[in-house]
C-alpha atoms as a PDB file:
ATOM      1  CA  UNK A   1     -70.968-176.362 -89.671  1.00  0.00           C
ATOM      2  CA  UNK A   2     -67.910-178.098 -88.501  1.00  0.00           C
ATOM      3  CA  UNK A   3     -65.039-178.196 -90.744  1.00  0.00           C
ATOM      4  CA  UNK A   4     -61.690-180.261 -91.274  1.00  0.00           C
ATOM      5  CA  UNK A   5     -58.413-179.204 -91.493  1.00  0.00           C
ATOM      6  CA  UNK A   6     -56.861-180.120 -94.505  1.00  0.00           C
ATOM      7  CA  UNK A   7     -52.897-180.064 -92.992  1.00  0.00           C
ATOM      8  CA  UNK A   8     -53.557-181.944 -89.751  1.00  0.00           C
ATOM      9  CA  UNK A   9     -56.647-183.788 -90.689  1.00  0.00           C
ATOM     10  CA  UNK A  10     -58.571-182.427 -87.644  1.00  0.00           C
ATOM     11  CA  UNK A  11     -61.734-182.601 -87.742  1.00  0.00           C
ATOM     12  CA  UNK A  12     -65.055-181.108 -86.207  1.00  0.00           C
ATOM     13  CA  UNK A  13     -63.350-177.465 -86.116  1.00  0.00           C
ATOM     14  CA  UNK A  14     -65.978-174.858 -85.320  1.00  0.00           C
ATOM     15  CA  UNK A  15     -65.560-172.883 -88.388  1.00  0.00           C
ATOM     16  CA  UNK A  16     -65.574-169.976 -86.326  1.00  0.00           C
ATOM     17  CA  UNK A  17     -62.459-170.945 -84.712  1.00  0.00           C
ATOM     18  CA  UNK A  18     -61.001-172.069 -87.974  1.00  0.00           C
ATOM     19  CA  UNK A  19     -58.614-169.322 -88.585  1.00  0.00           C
ATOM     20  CA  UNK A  20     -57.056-169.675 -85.418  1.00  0.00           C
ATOM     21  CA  UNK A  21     -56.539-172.964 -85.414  1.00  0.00           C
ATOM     22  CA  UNK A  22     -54.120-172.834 -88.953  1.00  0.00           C
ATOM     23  CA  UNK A  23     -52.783-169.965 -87.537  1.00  0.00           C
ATOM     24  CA  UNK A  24     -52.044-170.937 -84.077  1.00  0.00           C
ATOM     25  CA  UNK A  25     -52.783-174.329 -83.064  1.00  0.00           C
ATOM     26  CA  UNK A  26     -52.684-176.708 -86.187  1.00  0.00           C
ATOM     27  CA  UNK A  27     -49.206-178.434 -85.603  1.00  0.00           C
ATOM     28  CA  UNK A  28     -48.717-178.444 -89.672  1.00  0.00           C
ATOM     29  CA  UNK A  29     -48.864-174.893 -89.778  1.00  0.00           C
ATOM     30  CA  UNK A  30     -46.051-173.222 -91.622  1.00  0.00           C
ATOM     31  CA  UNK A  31     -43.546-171.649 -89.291  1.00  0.00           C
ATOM     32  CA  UNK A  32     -39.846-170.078 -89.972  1.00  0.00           C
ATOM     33  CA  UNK A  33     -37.095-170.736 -88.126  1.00  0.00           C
ATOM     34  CA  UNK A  34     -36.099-168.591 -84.841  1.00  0.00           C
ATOM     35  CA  UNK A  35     -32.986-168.036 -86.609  1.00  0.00           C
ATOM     36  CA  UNK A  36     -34.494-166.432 -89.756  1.00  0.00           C
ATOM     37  CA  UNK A  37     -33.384-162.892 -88.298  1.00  0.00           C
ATOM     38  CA  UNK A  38     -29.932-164.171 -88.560  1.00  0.00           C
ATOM     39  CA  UNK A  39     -30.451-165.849 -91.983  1.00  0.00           C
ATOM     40  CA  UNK A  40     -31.620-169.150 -91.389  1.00  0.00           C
ATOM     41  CA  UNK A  41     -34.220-170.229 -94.507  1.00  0.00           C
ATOM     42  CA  UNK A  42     -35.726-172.806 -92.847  1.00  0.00           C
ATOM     43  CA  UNK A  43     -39.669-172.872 -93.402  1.00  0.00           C
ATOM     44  CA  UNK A  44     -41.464-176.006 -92.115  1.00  0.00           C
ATOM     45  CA  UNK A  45     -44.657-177.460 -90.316  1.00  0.00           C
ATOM     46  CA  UNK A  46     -44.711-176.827 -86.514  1.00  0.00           C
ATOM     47  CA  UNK A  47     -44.360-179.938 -85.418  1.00  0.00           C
ATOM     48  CA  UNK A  48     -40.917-180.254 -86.717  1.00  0.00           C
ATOM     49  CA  UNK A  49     -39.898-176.359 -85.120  1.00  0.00           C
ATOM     50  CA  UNK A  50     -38.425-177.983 -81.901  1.00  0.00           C
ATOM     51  CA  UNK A  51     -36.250-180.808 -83.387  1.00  0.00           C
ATOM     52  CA  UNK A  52     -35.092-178.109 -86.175  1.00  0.00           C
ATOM     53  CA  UNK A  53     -33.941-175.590 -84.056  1.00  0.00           C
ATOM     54  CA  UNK A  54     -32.232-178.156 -81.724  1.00  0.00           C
ATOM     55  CA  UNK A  55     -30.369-179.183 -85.000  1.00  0.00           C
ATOM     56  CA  UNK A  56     -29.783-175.546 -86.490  1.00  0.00           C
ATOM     57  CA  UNK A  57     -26.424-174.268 -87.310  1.00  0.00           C
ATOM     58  CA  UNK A  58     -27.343-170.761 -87.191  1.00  0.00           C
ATOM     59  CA  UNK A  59     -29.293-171.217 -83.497  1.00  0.00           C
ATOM     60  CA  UNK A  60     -26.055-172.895 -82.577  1.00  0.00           C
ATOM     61  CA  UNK A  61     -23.536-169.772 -83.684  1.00  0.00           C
ATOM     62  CA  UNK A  62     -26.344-167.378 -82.285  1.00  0.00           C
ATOM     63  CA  UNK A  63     -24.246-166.466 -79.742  1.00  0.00           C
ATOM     64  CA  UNK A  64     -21.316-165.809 -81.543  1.00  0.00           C
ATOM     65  CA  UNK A  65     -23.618-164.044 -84.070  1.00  0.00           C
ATOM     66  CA  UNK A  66     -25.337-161.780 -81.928  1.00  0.00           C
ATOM     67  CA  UNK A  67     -22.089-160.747 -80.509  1.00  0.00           C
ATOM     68  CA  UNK A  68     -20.738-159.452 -84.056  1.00  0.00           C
ATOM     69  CA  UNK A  69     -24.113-158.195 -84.735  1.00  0.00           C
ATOM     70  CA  UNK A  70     -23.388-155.909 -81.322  1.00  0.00           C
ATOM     71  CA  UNK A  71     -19.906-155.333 -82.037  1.00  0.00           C
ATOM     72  CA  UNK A  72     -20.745-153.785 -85.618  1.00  0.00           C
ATOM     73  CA  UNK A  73     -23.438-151.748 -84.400  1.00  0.00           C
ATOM     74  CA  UNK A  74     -21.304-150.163 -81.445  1.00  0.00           C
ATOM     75  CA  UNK A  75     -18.487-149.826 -84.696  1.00  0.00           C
ATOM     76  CA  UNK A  76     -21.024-148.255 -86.510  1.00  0.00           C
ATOM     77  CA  UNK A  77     -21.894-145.896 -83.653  1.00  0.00           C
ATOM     78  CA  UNK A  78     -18.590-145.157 -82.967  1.00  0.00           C
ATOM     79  CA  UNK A  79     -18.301-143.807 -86.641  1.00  0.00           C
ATOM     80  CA  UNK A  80     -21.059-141.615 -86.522  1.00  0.00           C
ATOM     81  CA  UNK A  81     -19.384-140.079 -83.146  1.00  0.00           C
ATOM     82  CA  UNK A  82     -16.353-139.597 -84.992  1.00  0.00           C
ATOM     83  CA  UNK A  83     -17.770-137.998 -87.858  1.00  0.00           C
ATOM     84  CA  UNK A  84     -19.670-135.392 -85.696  1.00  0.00           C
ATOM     85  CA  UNK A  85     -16.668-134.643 -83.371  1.00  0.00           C
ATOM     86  CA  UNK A  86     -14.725-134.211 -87.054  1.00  0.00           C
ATOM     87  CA  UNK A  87     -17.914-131.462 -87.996  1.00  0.00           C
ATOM     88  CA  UNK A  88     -17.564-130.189 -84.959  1.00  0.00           C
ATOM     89  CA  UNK A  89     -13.739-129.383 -84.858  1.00  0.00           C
ATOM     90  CA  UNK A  90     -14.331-127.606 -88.264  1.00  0.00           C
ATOM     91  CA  UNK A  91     -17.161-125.859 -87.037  1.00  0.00           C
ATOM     92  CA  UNK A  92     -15.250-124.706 -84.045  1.00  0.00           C
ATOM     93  CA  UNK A  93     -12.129-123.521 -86.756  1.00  0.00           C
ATOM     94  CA  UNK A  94     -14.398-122.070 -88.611  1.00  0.00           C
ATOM     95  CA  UNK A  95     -15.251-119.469 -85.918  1.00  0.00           C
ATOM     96  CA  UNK A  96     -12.103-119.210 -84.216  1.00  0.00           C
ATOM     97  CA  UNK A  97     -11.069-117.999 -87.891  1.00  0.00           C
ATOM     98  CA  UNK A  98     -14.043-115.499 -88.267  1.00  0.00           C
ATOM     99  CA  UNK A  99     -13.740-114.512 -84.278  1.00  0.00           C
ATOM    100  CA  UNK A 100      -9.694-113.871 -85.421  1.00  0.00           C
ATOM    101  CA  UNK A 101     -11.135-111.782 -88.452  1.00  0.00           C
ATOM    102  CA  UNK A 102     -12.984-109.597 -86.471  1.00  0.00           C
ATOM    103  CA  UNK A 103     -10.515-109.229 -84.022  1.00  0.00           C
ATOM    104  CA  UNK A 104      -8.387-108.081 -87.168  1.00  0.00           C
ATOM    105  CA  UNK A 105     -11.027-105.777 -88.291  1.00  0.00           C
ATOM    106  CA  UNK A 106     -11.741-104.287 -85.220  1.00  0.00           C
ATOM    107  CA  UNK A 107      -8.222-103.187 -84.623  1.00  0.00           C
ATOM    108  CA  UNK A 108      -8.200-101.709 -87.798  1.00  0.00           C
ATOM    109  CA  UNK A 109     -11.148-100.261 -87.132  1.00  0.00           C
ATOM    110  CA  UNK A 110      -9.697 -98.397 -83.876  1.00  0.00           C
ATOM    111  CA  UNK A 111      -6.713 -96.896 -85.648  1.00  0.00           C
ATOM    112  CA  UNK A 112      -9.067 -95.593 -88.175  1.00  0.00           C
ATOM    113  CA  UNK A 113     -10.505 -93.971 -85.421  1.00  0.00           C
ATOM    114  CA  UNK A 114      -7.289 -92.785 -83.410  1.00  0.00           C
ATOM    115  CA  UNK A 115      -5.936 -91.458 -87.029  1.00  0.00           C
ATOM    116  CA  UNK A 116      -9.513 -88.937 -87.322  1.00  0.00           C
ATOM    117  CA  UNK A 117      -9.034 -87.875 -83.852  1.00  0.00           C
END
C-alpha cells in the first residue's frame, strides 16, 4: 500500500521505500547544521539547510575556528612532548645517580680487595 508523508505531504510512497525517503529524501526532514561540530544548535527541515548555512555565524568563523581548534591541539601535543622529555631527563638522572653509586661501590669494593691481598 502506498503511503503519505506526513512532513512533505508526498504522497504514493512505496511503503517499502518509506524509511528512506524521511531519512534521505523528504526535504522536511530534520537536519543539524554543518557547524554543529563547532557548536552551532541549529536543527531545521532540509529545505532550509542551504539558506542557513549561507547565513551561519559559526560556518562563517569556521575558518578562523578550525585554525584555533589546530593550534590547541598542536599546544596540547606539544605538552605531552614536554612532559615526556621532563620523565625522561629524570629517568636519565636517576641512573646516572645509581651508575655513580656503583661506580662508588665498586671502588670500594676493589680496596677491600687490595687491603686482603
Amino acid at each position: 500500500l502506498p503511503v503519505k508523508c506526513r512532513s512533505c505531504f508526498q504522497e504514493n510512497i512505496r511503503r517499502a521505500t518509506f524509511s528512506q525517503h524521511t531519512q534521505e529524501i523528504c526535504p522536511k526532514r530534520r537536519v543539524c547544521c554543518s557547524a554543529s561540530n563547532i557548536q552551532c544548535q541549529w536543527d531545521g527541515p532540509y529545505d532550509q539547510f542551504n539558506r542557513h548555512v549561507n547565513e551561519c555565524p559559526y560556518e562563517k568563523i569556521r575558518p578562523l575556528l578550525s585554525k584555533l581548534i589546530n593550534d590547541v591541539a598542536r599546544l596540547d601535543l606539544l605538552s605531552q612532548l614536554q612532559k615526556q622529555n621532563q620523565d625522561l631527563e629524570n629517568n636519565l638522572q636517576e641512573l646516572q645517580d645509581h651508575m655513580e653509586q656503583m661506580k662508588n661501590e665498586n671502588e670500594s669494593l676493589r680496596e677491600k680487595l687490595n687491603e686482603t691481598e
